[in-house]
C-alpha atoms as a PDB file:
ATOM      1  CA  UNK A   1     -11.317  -5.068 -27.259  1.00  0.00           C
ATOM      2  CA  UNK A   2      -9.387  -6.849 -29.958  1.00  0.00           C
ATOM      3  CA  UNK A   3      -6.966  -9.722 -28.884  1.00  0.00           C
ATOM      4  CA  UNK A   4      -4.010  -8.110 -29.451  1.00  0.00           C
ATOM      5  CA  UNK A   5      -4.796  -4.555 -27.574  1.00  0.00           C
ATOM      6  CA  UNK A   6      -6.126  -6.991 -24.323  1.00  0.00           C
ATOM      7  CA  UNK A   7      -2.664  -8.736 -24.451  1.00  0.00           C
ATOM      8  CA  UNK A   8      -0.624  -4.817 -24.692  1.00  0.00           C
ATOM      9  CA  UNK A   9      -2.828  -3.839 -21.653  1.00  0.00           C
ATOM     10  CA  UNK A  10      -1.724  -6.883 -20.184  1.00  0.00           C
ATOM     11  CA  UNK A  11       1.594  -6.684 -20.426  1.00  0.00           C
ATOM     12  CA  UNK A  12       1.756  -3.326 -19.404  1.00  0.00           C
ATOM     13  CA  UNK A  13      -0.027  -4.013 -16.313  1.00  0.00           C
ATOM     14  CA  UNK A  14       1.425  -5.372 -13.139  1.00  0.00           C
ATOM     15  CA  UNK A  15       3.173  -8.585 -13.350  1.00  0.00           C
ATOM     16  CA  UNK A  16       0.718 -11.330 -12.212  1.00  0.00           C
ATOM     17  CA  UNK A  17       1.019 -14.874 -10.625  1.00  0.00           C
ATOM     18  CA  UNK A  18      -0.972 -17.492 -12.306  1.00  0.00           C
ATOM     19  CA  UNK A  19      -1.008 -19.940  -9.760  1.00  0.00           C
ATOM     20  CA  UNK A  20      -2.435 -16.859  -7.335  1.00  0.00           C
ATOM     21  CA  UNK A  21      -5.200 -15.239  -9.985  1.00  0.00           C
ATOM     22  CA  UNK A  22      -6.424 -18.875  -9.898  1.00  0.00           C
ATOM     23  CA  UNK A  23      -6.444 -18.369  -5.618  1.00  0.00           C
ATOM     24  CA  UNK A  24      -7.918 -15.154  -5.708  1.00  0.00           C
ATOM     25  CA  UNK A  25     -10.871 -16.469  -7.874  1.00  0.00           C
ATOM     26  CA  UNK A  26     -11.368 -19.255  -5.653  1.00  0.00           C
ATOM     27  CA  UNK A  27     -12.644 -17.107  -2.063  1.00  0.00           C
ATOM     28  CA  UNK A  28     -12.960 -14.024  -0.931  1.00  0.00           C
ATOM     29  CA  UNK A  29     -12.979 -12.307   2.572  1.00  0.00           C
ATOM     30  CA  UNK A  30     -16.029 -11.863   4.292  1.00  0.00           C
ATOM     31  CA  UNK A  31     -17.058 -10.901   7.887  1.00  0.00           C
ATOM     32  CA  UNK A  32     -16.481 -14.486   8.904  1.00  0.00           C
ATOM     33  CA  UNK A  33     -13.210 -14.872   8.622  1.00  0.00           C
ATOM     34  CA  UNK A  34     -11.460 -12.046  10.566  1.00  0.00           C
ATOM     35  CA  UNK A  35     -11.852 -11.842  14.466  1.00  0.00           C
ATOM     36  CA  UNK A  36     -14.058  -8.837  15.114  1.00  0.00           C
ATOM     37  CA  UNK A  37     -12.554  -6.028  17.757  1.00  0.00           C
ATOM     38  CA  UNK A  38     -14.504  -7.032  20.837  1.00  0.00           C
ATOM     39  CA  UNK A  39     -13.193 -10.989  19.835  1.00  0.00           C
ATOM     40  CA  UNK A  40      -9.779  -9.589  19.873  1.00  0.00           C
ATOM     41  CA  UNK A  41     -10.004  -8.068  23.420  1.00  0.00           C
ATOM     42  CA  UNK A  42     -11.201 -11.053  24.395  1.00  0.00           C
ATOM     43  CA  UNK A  43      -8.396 -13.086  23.253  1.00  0.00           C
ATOM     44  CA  UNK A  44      -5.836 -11.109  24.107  1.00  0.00           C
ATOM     45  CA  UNK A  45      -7.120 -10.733  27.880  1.00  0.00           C
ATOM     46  CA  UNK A  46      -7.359 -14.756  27.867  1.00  0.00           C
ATOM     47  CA  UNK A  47      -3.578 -14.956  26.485  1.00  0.00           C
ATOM     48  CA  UNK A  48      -2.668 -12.013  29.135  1.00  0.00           C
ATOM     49  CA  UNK A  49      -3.710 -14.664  31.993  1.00  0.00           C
ATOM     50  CA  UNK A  50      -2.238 -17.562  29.823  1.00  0.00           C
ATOM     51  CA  UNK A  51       0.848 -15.265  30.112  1.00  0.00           C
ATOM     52  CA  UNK A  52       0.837 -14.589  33.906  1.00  0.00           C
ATOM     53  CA  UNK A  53       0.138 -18.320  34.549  1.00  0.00           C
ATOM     54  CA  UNK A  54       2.827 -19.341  32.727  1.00  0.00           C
ATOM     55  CA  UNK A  55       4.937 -16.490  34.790  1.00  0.00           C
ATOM     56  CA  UNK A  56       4.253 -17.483  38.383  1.00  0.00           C
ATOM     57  CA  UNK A  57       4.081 -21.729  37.646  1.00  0.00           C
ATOM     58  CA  UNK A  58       7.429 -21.829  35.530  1.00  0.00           C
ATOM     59  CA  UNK A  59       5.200 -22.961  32.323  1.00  0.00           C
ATOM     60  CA  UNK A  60       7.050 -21.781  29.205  1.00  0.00           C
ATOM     61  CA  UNK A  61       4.810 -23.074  26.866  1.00  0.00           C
ATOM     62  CA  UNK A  62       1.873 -20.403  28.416  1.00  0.00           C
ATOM     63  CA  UNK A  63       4.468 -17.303  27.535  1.00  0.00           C
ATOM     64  CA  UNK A  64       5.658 -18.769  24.509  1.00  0.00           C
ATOM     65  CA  UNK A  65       1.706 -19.128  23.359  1.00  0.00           C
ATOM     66  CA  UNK A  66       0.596 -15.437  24.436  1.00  0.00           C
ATOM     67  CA  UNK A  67       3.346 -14.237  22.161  1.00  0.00           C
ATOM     68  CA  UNK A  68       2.419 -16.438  19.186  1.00  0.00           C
ATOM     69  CA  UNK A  69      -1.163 -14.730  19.181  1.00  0.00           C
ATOM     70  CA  UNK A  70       0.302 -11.091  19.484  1.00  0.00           C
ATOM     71  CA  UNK A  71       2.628 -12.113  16.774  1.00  0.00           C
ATOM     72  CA  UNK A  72      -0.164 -12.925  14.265  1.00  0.00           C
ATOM     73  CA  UNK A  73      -2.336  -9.913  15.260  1.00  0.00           C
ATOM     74  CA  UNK A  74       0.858  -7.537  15.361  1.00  0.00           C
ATOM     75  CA  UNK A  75       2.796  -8.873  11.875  1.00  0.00           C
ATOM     76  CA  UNK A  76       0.025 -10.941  10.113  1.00  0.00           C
ATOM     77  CA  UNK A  77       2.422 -13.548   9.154  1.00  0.00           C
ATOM     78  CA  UNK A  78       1.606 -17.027   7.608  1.00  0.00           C
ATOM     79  CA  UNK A  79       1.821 -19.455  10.358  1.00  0.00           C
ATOM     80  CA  UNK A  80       4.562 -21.016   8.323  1.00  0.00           C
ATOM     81  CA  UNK A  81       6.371 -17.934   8.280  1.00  0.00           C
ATOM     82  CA  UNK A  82       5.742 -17.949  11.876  1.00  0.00           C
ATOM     83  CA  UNK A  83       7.271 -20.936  13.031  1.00  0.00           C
ATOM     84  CA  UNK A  84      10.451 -20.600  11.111  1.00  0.00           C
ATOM     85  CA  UNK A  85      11.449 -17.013  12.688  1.00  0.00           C
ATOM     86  CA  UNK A  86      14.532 -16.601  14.503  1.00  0.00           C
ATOM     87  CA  UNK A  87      15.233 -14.437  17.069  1.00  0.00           C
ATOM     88  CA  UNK A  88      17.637 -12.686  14.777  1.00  0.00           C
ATOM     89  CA  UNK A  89      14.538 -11.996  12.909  1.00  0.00           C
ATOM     90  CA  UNK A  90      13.179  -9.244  15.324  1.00  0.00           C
ATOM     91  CA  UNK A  91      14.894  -6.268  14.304  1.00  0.00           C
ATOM     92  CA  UNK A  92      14.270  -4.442  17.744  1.00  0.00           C
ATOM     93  CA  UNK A  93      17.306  -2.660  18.228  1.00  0.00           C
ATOM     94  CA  UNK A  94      16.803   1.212  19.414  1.00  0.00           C
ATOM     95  CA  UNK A  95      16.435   2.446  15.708  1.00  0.00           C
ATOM     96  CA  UNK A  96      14.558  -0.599  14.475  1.00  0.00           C
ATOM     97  CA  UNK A  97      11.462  -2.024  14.539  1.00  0.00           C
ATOM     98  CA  UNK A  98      10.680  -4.587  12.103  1.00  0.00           C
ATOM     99  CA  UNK A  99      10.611  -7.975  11.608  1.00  0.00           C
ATOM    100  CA  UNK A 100      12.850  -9.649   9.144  1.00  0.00           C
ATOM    101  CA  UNK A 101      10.703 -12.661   7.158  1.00  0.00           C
ATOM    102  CA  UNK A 102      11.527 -14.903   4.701  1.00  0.00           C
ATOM    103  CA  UNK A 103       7.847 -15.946   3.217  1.00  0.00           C
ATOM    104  CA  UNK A 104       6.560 -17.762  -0.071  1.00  0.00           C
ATOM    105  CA  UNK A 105       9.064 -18.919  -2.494  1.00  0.00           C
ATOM    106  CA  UNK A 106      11.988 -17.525  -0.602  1.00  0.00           C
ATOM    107  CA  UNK A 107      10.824 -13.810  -0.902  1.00  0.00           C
ATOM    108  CA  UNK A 108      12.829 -11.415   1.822  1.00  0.00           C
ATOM    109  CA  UNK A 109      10.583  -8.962   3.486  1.00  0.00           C
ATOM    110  CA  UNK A 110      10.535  -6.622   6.304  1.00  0.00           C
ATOM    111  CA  UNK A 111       7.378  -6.243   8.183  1.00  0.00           C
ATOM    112  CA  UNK A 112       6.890  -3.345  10.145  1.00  0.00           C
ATOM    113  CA  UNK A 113       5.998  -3.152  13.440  1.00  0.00           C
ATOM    114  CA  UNK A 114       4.536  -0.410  16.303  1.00  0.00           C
ATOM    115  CA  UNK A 115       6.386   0.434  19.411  1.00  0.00           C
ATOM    116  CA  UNK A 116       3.971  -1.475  21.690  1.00  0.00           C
ATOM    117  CA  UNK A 117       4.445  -4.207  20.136  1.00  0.00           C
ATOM    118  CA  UNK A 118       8.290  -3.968  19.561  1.00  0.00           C
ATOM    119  CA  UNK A 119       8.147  -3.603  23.401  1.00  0.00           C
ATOM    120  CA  UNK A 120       6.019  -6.962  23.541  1.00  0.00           C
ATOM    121  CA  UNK A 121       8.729  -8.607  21.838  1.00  0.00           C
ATOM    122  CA  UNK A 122      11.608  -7.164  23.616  1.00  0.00           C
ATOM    123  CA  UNK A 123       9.906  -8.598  27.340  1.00  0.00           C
ATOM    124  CA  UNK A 124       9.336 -11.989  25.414  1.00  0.00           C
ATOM    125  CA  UNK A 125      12.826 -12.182  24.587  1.00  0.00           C
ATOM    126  CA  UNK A 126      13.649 -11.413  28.518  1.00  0.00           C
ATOM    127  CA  UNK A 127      11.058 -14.105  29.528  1.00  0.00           C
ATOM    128  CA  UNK A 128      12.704 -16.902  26.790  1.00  0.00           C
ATOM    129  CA  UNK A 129      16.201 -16.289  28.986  1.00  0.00           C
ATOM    130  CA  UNK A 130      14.317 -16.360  32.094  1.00  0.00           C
ATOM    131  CA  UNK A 131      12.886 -19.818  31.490  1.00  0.00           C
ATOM    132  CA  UNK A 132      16.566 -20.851  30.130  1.00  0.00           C
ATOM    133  CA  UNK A 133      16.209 -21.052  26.678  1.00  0.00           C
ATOM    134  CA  UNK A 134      18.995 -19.056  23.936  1.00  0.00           C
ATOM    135  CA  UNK A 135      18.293 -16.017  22.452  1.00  0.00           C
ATOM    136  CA  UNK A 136      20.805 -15.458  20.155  1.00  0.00           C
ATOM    137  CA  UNK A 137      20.505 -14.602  15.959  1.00  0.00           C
ATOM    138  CA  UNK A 138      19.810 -18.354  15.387  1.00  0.00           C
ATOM    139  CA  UNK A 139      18.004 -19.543  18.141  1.00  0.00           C
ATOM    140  CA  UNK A 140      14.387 -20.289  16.852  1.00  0.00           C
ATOM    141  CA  UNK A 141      11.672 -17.490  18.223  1.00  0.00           C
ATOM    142  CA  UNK A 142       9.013 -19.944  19.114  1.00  0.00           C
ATOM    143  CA  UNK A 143      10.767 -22.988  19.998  1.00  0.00           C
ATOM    144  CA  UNK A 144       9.090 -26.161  21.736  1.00  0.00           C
ATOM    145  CA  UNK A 145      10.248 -26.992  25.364  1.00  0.00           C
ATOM    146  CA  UNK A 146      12.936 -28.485  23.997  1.00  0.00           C
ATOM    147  CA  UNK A 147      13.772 -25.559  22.760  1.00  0.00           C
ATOM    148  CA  UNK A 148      14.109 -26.154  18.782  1.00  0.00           C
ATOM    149  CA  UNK A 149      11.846 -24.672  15.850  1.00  0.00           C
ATOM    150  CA  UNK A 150       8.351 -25.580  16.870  1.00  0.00           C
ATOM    151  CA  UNK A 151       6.016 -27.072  13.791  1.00  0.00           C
ATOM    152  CA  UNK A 152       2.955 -24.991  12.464  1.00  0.00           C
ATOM    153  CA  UNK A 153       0.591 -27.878  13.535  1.00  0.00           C
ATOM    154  CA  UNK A 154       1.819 -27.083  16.915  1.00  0.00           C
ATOM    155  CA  UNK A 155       1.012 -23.504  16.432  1.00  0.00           C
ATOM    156  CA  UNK A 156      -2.300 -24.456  15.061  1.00  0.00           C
ATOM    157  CA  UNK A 157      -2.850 -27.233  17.893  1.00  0.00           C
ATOM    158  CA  UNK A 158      -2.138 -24.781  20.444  1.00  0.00           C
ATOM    159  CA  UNK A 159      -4.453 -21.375  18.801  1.00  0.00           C
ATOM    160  CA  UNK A 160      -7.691 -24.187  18.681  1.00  0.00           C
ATOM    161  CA  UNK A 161      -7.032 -24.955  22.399  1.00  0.00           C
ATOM    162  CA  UNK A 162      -6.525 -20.685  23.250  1.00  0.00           C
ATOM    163  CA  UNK A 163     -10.020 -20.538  20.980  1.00  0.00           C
ATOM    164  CA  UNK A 164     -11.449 -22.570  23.022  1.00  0.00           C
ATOM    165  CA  UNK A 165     -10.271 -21.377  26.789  1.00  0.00           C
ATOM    166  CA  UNK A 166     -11.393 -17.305  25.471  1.00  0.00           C
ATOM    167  CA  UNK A 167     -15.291 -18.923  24.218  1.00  0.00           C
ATOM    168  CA  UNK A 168     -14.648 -17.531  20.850  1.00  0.00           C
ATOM    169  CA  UNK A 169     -15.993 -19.273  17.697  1.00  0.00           C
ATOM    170  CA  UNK A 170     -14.504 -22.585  16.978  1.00  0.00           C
ATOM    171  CA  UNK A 171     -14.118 -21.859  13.112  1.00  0.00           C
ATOM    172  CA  UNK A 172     -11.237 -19.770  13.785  1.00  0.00           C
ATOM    173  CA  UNK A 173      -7.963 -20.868  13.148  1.00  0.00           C
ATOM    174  CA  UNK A 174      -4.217 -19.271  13.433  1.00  0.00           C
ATOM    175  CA  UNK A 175      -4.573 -17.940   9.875  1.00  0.00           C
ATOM    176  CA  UNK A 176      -7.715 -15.837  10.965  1.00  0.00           C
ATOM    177  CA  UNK A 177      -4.965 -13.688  13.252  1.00  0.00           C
ATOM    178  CA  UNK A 178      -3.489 -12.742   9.674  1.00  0.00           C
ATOM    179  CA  UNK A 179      -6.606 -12.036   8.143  1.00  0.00           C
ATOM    180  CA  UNK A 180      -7.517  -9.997  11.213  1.00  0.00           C
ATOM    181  CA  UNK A 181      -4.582  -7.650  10.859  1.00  0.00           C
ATOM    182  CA  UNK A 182      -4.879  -7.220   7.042  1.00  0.00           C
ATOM    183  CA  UNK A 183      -8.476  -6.056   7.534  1.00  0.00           C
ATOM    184  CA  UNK A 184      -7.853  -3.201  10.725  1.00  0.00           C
ATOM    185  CA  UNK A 185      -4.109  -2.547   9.479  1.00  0.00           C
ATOM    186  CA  UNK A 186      -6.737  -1.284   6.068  1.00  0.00           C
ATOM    187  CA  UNK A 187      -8.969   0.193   7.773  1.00  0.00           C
ATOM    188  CA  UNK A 188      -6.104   2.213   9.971  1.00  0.00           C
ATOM    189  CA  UNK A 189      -4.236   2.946   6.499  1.00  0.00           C
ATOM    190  CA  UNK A 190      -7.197   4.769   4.966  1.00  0.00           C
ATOM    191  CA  UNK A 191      -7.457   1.594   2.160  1.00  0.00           C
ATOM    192  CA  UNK A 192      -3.663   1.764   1.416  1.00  0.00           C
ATOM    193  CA  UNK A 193      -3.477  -1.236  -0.455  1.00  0.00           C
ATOM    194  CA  UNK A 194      -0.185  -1.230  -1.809  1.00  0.00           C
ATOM    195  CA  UNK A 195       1.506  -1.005   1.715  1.00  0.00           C
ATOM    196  CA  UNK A 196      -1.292  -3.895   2.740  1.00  0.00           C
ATOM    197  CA  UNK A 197       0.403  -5.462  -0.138  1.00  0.00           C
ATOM    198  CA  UNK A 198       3.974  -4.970   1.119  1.00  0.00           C
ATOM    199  CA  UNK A 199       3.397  -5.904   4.610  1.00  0.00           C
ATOM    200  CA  UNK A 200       1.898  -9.140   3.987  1.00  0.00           C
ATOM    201  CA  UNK A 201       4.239 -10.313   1.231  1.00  0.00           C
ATOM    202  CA  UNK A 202       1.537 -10.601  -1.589  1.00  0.00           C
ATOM    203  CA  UNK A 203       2.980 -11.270  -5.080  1.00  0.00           C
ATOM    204  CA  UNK A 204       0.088  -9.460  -6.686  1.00  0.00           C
ATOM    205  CA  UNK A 205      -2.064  -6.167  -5.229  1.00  0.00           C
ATOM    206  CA  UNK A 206      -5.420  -8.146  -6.532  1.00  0.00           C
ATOM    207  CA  UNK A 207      -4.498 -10.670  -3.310  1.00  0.00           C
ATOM    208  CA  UNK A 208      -4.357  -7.912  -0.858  1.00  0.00           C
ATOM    209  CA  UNK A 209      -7.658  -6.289  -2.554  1.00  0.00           C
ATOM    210  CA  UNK A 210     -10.154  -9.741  -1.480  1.00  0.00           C
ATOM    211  CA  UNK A 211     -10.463  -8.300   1.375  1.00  0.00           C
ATOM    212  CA  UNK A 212     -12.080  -4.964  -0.280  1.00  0.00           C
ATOM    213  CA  UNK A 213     -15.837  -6.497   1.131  1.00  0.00           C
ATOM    214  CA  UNK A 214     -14.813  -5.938   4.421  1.00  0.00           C
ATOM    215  CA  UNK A 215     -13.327  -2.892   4.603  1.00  0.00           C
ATOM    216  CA  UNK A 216     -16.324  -1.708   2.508  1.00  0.00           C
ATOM    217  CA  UNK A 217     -18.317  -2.579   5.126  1.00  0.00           C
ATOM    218  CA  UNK A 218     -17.788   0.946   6.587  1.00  0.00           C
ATOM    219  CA  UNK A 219     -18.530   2.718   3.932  1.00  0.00           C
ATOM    220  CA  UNK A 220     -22.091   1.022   4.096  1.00  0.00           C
ATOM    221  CA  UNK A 221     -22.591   1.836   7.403  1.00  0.00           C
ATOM    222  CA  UNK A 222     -21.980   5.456   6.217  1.00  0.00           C
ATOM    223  CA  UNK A 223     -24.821   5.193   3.477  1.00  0.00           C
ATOM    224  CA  UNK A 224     -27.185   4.251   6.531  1.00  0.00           C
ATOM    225  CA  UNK A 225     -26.886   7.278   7.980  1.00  0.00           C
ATOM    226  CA  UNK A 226     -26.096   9.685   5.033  1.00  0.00           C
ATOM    227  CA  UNK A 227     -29.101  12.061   5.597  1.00  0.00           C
ATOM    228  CA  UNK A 228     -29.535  11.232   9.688  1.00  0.00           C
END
């Protein structure tokens, strides 16, 4: 392919990020770095009792630290993204469900969201008044005890120490809840990229598709047992 017909091609194709391309060619997805379904029961049941601790001994932080994990496993949001939500951000009105996020380089974005979980965050909402704290448009969604915007090494602090309370693998970190909801919100999509794409707030499809290994990892189960 001559020079110039590489560069038409190119400019024809989708708009890319160079600064990203150079990400994307630096790691990849593998099994390792999502937490695997049985994991996830695990640490949900372990945030459940963080949760009903927190209930019954006035501990705010406990509540506030359940709902961070279903938050990353629900909406796959950067941690950053995370800890500068408001509660005006939760779009959970009775014809809404969504999450309104402001994510890399100021790009607007609504995430989408199921009706369990929109229920999850309507009963966290309750619980934040309960314990005292504001709930209005610009209050933040996961504030301290204090009850301002908490930092994402907080968030990050307090996932290690949840890690380590369910016996799951120490090499996961907060950002493994969005890779975990990227790879089973694929799988439950039937491979739809492009919505993968829009959900997580990719500038360029060829992010979302790193994490093509995993999902293939079905399909070579299915070879196994093509003629059994």
């Amino acid at each position: 392919m001559t020079f110039l017909r590489w560069f038409i091609k190119l400019m024809k194709s989708e708009p890319f990020n160079i600064e990203e391309e150079k990400r994307n060619h630096q790691w990849i997805i593998d099994e390792s770095d999502y937490i695997h379904r049985e994991e996830v029961e695990t640490l949900t049941k372990t945030c459940n009792k963080l949760r009903r601790y927190g209930l019954k001994h006035r501990k705010f932080s406990q509540v506030r630290n359940w709902f961070m994990v279903e938050l990353g496993l629900n909406a796959g949001l950067r941690v950053a993204e995370m800890a500068s939500l408001k509660c005006g951000n939760l779009l959970i009105d009775k014809g809404s469900s969504s999450i309104f996020v402001i994510g890399k380089g100021s790009k607007k974005r609504a995430v989408w969201i199921n009706s369990d979980f929109k229920k999850i965050c309507q009963t966290y909402l309750k619980y934040k008044r309960d314990f005292g704290y504001g709930i209005g448009s610009e209050d933040a969604l996961l504030n301290n005890l204090r009850g301002s915007k908490i930092s994402k090494r907080a968030l990050q602090k307090f996932f290690k120490q949840i890690i380590k309370k369910a016996g799951l693998p120490e090499r996961y970190h907060i950002h493994n809840l969005r890779h975990t909801y990227t790879t089973f919100l694929l799988k439950a999509s039937n491979n739809n990229y492009k919505f993968a794409k829009n959900q997580l707030g990719h500038a360029s499809i060829k992010t979302t598709q790193v994490y093509a290994g995993v999902i293939e990892i079905d399909g070579r189960k299915a070879i196994e047992n093509i003629y059994k």
